[in-house]
N, C-alpha and C. Protein backbone atom coordinates (compact mmCIF):
# COMPACT_ATOMS: atom_id res chain seq x y z
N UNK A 1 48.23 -0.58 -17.19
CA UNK A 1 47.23 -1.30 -16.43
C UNK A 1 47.64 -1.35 -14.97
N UNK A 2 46.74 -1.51 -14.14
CA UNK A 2 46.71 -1.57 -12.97
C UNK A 2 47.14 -3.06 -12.35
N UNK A 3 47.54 -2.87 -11.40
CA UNK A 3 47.98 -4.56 -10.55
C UNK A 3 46.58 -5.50 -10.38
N UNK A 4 45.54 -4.76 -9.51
CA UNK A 4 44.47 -5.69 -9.86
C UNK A 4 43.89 -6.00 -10.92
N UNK A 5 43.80 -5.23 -12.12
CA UNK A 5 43.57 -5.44 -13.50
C UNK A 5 44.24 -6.94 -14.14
N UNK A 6 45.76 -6.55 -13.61
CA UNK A 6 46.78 -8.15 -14.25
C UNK A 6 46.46 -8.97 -13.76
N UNK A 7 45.90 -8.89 -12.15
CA UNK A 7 46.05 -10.14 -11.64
C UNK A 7 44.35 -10.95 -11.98
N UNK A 8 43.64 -10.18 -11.87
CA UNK A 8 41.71 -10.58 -12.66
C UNK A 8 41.93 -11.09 -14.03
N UNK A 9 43.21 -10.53 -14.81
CA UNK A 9 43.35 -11.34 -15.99
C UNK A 9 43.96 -12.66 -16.30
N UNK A 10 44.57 -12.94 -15.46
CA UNK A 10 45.50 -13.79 -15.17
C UNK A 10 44.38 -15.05 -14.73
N UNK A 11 43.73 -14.29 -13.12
CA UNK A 11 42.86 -15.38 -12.60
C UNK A 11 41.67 -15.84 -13.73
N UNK A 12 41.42 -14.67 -14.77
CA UNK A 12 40.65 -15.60 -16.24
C UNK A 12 41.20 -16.21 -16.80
N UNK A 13 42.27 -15.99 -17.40
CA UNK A 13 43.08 -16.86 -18.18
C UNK A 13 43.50 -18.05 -17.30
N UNK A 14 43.47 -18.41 -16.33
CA UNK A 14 43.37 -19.96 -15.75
C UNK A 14 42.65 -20.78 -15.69
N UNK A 15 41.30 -19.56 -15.23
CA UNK A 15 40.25 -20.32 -15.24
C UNK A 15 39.43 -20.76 -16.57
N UNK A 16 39.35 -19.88 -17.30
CA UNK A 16 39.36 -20.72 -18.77
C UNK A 16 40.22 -21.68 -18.88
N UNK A 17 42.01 -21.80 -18.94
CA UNK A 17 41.93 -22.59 -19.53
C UNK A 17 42.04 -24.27 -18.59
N UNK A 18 41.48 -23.84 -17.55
CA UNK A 18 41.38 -25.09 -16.30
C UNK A 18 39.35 -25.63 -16.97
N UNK A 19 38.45 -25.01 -17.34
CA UNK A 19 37.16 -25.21 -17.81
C UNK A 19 37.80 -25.66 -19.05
N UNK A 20 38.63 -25.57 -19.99
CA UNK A 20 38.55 -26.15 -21.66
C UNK A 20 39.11 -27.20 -20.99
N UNK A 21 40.20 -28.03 -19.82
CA UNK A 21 40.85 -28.77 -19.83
C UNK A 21 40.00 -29.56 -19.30
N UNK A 22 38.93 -29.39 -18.62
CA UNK A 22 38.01 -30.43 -17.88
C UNK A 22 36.61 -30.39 -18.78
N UNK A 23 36.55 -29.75 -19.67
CA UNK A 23 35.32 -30.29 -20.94
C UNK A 23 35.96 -30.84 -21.54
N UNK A 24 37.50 -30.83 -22.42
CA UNK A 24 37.88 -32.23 -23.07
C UNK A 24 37.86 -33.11 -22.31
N UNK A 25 38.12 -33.37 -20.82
CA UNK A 25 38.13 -34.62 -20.39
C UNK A 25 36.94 -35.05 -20.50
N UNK A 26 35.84 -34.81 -19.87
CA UNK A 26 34.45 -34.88 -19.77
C UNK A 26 34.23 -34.99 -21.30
N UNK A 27 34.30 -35.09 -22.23
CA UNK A 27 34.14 -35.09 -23.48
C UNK A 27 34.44 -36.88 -24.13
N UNK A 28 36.33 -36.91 -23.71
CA UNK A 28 36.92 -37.86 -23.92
C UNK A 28 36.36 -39.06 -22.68
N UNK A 29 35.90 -39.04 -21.85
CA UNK A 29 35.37 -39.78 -21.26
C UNK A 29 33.94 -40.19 -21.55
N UNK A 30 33.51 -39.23 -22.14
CA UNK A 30 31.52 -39.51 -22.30
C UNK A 30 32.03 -40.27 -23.45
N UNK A 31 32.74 -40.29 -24.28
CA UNK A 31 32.79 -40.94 -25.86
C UNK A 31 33.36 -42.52 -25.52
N UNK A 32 33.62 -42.96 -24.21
CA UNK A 32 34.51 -44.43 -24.29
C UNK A 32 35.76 -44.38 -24.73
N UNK A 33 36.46 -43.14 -24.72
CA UNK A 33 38.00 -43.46 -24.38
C UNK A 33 38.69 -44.03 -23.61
N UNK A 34 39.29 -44.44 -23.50
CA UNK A 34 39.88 -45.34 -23.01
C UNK A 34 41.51 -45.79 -22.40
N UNK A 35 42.54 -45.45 -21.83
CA UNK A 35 44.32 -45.88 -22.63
C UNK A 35 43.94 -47.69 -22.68
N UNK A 36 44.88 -48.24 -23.64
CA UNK A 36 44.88 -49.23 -23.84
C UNK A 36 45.30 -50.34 -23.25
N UNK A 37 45.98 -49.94 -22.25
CA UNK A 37 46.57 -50.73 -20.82
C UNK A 37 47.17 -51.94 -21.63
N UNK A 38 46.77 -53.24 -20.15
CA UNK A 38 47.42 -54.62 -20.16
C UNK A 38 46.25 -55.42 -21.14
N UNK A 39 47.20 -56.49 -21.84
CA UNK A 39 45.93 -57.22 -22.13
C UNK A 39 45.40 -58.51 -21.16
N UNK A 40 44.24 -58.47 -20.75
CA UNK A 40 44.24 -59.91 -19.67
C UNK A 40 43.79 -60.97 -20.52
N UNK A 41 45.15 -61.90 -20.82
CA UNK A 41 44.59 -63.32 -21.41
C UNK A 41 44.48 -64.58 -20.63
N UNK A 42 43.98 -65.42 -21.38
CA UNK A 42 43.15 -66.48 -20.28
C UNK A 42 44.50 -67.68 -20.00
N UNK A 43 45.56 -67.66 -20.59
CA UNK A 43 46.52 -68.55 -20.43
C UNK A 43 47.92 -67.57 -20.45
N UNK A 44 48.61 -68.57 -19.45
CA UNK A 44 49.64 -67.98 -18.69
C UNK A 44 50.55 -68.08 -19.49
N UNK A 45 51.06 -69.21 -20.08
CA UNK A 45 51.86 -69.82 -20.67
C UNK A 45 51.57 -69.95 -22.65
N UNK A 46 52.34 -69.10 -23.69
CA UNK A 46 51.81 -69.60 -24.76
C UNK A 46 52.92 -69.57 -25.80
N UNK A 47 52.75 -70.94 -26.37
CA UNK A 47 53.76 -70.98 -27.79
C UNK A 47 53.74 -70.54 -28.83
N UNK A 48 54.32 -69.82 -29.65
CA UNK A 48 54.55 -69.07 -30.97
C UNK A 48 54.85 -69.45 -31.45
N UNK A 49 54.30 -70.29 -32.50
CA UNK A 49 55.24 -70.72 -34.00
C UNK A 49 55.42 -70.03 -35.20
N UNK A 50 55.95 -68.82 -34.53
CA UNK A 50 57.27 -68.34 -35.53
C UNK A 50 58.03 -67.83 -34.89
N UNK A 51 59.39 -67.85 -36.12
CA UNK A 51 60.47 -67.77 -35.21
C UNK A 51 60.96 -66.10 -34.56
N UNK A 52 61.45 -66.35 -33.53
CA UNK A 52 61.29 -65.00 -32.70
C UNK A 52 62.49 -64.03 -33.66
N UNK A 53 62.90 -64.69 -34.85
CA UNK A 53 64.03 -63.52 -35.22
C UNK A 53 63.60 -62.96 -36.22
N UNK A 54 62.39 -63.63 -36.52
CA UNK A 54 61.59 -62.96 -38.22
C UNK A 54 60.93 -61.53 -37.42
N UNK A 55 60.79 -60.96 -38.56
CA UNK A 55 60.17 -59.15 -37.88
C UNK A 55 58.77 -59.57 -37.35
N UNK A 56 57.72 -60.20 -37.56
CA UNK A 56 56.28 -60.35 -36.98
C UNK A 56 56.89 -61.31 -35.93
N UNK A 57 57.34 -62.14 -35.45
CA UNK A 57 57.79 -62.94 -34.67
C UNK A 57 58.11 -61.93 -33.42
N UNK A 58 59.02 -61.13 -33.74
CA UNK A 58 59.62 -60.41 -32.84
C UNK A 58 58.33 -59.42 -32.24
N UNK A 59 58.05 -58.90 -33.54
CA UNK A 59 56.81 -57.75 -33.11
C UNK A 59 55.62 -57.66 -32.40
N UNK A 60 55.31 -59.65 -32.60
CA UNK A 60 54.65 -60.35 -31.82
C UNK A 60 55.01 -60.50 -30.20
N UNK A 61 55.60 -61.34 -29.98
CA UNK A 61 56.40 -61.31 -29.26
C UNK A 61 56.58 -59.95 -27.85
N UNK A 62 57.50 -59.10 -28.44
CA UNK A 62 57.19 -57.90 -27.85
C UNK A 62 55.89 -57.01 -27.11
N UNK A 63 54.85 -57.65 -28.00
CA UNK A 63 53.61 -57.05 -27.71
C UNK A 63 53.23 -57.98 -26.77
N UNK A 64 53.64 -58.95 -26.82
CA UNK A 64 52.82 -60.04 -25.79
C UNK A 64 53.38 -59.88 -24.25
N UNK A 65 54.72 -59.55 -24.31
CA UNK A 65 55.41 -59.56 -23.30
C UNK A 65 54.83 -58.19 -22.89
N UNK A 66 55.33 -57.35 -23.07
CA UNK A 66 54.99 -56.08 -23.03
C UNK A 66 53.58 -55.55 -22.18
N UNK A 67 52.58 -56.24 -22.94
CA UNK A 67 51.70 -56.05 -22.90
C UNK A 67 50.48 -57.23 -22.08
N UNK A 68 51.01 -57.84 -21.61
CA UNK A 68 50.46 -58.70 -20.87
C UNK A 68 51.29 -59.07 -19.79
N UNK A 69 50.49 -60.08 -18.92
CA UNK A 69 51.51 -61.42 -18.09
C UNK A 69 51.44 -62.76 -18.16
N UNK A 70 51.44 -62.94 -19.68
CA UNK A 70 51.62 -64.11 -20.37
C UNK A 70 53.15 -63.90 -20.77
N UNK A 71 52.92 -65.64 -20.41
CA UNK A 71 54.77 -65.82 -20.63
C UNK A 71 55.13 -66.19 -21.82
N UNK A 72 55.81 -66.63 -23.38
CA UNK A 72 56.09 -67.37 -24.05
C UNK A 72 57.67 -67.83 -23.77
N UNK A 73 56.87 -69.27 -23.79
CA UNK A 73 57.60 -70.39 -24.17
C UNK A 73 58.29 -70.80 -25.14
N UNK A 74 59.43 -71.65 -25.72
CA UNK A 74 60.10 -72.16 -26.20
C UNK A 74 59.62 -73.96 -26.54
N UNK A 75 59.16 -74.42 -25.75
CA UNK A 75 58.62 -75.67 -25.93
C UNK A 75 57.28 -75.87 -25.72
N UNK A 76 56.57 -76.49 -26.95
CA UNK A 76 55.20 -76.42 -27.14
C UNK A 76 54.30 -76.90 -25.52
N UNK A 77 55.16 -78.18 -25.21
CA UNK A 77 54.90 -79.16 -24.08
C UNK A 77 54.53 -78.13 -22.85
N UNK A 78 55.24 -77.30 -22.66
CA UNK A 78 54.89 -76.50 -21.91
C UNK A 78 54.28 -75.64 -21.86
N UNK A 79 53.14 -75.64 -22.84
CA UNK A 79 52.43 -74.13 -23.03
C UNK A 79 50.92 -74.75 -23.02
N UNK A 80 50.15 -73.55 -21.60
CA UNK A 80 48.90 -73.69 -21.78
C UNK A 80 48.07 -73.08 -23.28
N UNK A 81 48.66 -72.83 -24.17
CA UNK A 81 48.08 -72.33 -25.57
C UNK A 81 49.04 -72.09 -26.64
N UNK A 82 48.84 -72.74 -27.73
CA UNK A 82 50.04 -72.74 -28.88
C UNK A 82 49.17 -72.07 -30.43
N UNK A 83 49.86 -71.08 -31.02
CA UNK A 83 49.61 -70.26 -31.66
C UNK A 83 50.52 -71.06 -33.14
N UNK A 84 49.50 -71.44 -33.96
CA UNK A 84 49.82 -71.90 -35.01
C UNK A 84 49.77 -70.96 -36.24
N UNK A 85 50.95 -70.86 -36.90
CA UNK A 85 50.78 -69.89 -38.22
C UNK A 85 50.38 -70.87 -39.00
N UNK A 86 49.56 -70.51 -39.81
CA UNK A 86 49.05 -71.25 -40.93
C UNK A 86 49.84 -70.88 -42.38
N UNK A 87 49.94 -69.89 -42.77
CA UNK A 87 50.98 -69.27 -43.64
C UNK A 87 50.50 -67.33 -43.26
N UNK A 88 51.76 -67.30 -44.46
CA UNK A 88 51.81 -65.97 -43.89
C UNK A 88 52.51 -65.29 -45.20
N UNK A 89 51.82 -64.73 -46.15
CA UNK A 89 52.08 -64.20 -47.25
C UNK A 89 51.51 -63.03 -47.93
N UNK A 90 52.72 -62.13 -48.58
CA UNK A 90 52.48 -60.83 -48.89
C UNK A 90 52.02 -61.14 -50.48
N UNK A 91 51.73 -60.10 -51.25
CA UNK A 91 51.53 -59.83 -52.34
C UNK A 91 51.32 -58.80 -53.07
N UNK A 92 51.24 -58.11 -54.26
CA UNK A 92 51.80 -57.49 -55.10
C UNK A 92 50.83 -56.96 -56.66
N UNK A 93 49.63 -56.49 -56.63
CA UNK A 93 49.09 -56.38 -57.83
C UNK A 93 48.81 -55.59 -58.02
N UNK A 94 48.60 -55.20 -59.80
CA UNK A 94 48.72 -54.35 -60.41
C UNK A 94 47.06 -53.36 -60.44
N UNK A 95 47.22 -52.50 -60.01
CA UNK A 95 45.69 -52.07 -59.45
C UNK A 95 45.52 -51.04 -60.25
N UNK A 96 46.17 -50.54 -61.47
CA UNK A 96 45.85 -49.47 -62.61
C UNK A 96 46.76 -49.28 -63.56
N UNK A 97 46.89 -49.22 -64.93
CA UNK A 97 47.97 -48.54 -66.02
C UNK A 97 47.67 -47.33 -66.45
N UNK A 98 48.38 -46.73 -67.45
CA UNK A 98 48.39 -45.44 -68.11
C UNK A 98 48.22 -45.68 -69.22
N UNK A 99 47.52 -44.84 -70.34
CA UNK A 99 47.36 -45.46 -71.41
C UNK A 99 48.55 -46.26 -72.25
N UNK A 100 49.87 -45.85 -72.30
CA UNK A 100 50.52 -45.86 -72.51
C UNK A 100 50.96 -48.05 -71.87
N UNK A 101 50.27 -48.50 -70.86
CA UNK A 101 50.26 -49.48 -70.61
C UNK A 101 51.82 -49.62 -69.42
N UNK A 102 52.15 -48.29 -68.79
CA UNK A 102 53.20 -48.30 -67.87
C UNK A 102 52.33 -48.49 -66.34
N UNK A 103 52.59 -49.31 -65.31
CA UNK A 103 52.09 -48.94 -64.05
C UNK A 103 51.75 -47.96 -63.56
N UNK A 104 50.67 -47.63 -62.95
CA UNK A 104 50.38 -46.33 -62.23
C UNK A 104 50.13 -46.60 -60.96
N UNK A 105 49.41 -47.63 -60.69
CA UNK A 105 49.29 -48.23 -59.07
C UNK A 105 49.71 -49.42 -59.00
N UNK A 106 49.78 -49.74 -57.73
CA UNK A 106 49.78 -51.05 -56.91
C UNK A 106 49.20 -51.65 -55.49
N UNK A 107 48.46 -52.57 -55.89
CA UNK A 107 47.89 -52.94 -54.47
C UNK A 107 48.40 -53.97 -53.85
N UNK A 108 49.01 -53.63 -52.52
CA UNK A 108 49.94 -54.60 -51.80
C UNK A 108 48.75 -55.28 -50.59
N UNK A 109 49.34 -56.27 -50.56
CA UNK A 109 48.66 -57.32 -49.44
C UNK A 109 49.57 -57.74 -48.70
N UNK A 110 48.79 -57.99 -47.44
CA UNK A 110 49.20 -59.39 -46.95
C UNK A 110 47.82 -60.29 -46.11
N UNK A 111 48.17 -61.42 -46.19
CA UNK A 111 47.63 -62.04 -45.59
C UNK A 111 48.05 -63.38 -44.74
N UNK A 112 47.43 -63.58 -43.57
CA UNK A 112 48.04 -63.78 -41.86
C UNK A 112 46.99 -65.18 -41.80
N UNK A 113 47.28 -66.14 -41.61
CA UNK A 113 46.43 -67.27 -40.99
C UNK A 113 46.99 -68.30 -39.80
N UNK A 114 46.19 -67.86 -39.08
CA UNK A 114 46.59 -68.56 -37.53
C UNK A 114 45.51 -69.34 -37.12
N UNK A 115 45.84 -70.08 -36.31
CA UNK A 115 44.44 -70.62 -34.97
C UNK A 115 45.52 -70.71 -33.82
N UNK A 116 43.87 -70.83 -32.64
CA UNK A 116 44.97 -71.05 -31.58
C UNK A 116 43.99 -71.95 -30.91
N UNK A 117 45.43 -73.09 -30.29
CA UNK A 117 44.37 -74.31 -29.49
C UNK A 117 45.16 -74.64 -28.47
N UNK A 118 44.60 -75.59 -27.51
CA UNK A 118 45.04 -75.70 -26.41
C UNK A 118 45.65 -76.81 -25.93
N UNK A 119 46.81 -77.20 -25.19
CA UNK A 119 47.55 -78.33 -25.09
C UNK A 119 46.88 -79.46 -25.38
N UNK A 120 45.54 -79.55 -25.41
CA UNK A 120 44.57 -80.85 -25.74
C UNK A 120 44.57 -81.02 -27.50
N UNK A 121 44.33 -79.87 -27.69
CA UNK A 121 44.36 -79.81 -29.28
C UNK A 121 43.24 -79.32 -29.46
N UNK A 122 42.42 -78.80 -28.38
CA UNK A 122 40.89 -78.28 -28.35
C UNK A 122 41.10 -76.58 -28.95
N UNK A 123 40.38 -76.25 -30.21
CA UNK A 123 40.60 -75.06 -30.61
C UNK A 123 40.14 -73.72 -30.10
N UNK A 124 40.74 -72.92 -29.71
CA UNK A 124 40.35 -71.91 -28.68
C UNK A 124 40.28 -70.71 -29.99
N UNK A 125 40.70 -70.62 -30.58
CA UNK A 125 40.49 -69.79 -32.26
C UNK A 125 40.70 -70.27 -33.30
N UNK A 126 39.17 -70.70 -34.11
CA UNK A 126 39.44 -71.80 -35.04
C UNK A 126 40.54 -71.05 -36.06
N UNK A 127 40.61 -71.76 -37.64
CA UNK A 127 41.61 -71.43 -38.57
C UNK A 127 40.87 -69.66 -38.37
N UNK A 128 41.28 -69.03 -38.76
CA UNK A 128 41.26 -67.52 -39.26
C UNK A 128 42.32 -66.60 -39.77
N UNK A 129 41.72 -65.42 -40.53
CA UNK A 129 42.34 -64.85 -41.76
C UNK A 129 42.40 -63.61 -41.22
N UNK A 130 43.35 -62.68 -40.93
CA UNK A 130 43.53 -61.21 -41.28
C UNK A 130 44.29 -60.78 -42.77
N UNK A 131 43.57 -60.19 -43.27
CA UNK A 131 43.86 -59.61 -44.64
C UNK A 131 43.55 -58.24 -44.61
N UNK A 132 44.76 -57.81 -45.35
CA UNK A 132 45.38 -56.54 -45.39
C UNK A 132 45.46 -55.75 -46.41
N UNK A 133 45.27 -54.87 -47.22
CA UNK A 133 45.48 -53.81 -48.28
C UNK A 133 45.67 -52.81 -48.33
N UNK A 134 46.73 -51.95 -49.35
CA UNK A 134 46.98 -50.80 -48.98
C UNK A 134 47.43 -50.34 -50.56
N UNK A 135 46.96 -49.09 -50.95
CA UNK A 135 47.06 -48.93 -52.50
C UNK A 135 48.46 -48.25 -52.77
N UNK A 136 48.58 -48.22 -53.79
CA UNK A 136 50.09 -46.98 -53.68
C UNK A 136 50.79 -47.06 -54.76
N UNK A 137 50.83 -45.56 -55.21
CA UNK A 137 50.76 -45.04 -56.44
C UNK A 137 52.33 -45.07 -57.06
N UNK A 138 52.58 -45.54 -58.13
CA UNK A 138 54.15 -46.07 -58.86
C UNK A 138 54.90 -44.90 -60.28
N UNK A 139 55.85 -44.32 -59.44
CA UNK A 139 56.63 -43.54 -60.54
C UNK A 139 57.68 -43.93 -61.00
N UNK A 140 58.02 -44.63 -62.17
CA UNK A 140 58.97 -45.30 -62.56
C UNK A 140 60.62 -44.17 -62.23
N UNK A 141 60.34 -42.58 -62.58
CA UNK A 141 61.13 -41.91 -61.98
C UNK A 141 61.93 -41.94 -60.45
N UNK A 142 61.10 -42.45 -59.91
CA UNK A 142 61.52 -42.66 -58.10
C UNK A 142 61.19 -43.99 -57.77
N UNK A 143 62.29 -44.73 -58.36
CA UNK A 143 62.04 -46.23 -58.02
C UNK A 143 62.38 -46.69 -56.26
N UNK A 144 63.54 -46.10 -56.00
CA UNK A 144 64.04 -46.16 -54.85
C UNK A 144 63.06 -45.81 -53.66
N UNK A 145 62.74 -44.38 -53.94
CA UNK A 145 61.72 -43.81 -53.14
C UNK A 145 60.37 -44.67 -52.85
N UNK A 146 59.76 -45.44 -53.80
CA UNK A 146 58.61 -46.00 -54.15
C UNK A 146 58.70 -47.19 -53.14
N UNK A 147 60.08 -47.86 -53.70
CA UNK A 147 59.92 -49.04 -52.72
C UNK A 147 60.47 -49.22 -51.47
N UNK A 148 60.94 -48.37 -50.84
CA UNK A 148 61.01 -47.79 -49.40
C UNK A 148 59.62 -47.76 -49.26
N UNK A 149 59.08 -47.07 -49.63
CA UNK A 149 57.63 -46.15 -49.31
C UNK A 149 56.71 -47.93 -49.13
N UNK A 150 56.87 -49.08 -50.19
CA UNK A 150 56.16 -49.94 -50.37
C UNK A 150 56.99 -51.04 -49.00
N UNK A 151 58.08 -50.87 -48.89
CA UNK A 151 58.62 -51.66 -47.40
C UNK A 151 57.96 -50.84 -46.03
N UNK A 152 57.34 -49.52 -46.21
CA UNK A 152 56.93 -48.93 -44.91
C UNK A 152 55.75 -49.53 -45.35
N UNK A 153 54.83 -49.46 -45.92
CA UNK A 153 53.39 -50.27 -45.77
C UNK A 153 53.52 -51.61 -45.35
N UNK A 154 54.51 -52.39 -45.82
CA UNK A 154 54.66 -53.83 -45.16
C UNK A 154 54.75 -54.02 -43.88
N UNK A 155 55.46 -53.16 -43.55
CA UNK A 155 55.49 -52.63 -41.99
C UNK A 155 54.21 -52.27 -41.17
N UNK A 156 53.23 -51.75 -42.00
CA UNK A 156 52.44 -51.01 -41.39
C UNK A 156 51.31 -51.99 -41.44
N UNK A 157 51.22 -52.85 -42.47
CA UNK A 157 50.27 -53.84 -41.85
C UNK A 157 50.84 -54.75 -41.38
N UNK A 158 52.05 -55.15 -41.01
CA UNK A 158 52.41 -56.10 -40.13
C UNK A 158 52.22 -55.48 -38.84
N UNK A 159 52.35 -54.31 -38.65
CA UNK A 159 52.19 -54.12 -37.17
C UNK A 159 50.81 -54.25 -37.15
N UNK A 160 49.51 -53.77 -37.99
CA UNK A 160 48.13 -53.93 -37.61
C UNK A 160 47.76 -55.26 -37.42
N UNK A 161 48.38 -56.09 -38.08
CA UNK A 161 48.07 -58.19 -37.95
C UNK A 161 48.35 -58.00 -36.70
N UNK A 162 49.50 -57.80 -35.88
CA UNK A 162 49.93 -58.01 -34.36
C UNK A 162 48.72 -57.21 -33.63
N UNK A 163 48.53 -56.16 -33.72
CA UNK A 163 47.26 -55.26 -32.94
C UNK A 163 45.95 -56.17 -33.26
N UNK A 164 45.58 -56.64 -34.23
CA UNK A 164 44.43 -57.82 -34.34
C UNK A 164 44.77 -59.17 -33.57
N UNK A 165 45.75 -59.12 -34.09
CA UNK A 165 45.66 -60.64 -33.21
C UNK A 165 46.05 -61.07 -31.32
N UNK A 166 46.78 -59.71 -30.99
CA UNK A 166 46.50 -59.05 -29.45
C UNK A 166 45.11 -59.02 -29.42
N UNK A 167 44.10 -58.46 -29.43
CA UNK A 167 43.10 -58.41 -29.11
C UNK A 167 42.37 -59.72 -29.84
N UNK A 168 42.11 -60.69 -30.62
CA UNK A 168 41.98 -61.73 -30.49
C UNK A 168 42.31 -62.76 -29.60
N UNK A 169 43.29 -62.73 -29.29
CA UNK A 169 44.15 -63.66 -28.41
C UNK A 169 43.08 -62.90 -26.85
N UNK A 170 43.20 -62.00 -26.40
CA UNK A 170 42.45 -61.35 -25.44
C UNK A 170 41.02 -61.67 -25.33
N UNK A 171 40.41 -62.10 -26.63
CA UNK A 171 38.86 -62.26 -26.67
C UNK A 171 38.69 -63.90 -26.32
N UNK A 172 39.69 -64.83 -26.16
CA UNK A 172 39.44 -66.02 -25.72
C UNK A 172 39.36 -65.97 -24.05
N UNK A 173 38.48 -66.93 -23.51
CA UNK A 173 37.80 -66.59 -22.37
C UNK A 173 38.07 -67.63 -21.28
N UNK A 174 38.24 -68.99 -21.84
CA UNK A 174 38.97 -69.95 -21.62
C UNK A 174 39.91 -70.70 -21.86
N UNK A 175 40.30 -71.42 -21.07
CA UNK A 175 41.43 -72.57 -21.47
C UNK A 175 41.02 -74.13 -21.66
């Protein structure tokens, strides 16, 4: 091939792939994409009641800092908004057998109950529930494997409770 030949191929092959790189954008932008940035919440100051060394505590926590410029506090007295756990419990049921009457599934839960109110005691998110499920299939052969596999789902909806309740906490408008 010739020199101007390489170089007309070259100047296509850019320019394609400079046109595919600006129709995905134009694409990802017409659809409401978005990055997920800061969250802007309506109080500066907010208390967590749980403790910052439990894994949702922490995970909490992290996200708040992280992800905002809300401060948490240590003493309720000082917080324009206090985040009450209501309880906070996993669970464990049996979601299919084999004829044979051995486990074949399991459906794991959890479920998250918080409100959040304001140094007055005025409720800024009444009581509410995130509830969680996730199915997952049981081989008495790979016990080990299984319940690793069933500690990564615990994980995985504990991190989605924190992503709900970030953007809850975000949807309050006042103090």
């Amino acid at each position: 091939m010739t020199r101007p030949n390489l170089r007309r191929r070259a100047f296509l092959a850019t320019s394609v792939a400079t046109s595919v790189a600006t129709l995905a954008a134009g694409l990802l932008a017409g659809c409401g994409f978005q990055l997920r940035g800061t969250a802007d919440f309506a109080f500066k100051k907010l208390y967590v009641g749980i403790p910052p060394n439990s894994p949702m505590g922490a995970d909490l926590r992290r996200n708040i800092l992280g992800g905002s410029d809300t401060v948490i506090v240590e003493d309720p007295k000082q917080a324009d908004a206090l985040l009450d756990v209501l309880s906070d419990t996993r669970g464990r049921s049996i979601l299919s057998i084999t004829t044979e009457g051995v486990v074949r599934e399991y459906r794991l839960s959890q479920r998250f109950s918080f409100r959040v109110r304001d140094q007055k005691g005025k409720e800024l998110i009444p009581p509410s529930t995130i509830l969680l499920t996730r199915d997952i299939t049981y081989n008495e052969s790979a016990v080990l494997a299984k319940d690793y596999e069933e500690q990564q789902l615990y994980r995985d909806m504990q991190r989605d409770i924190v992503q709900q309740l970030m953007r809850r906490l975000a949807a309050v408008k006042t103090v």
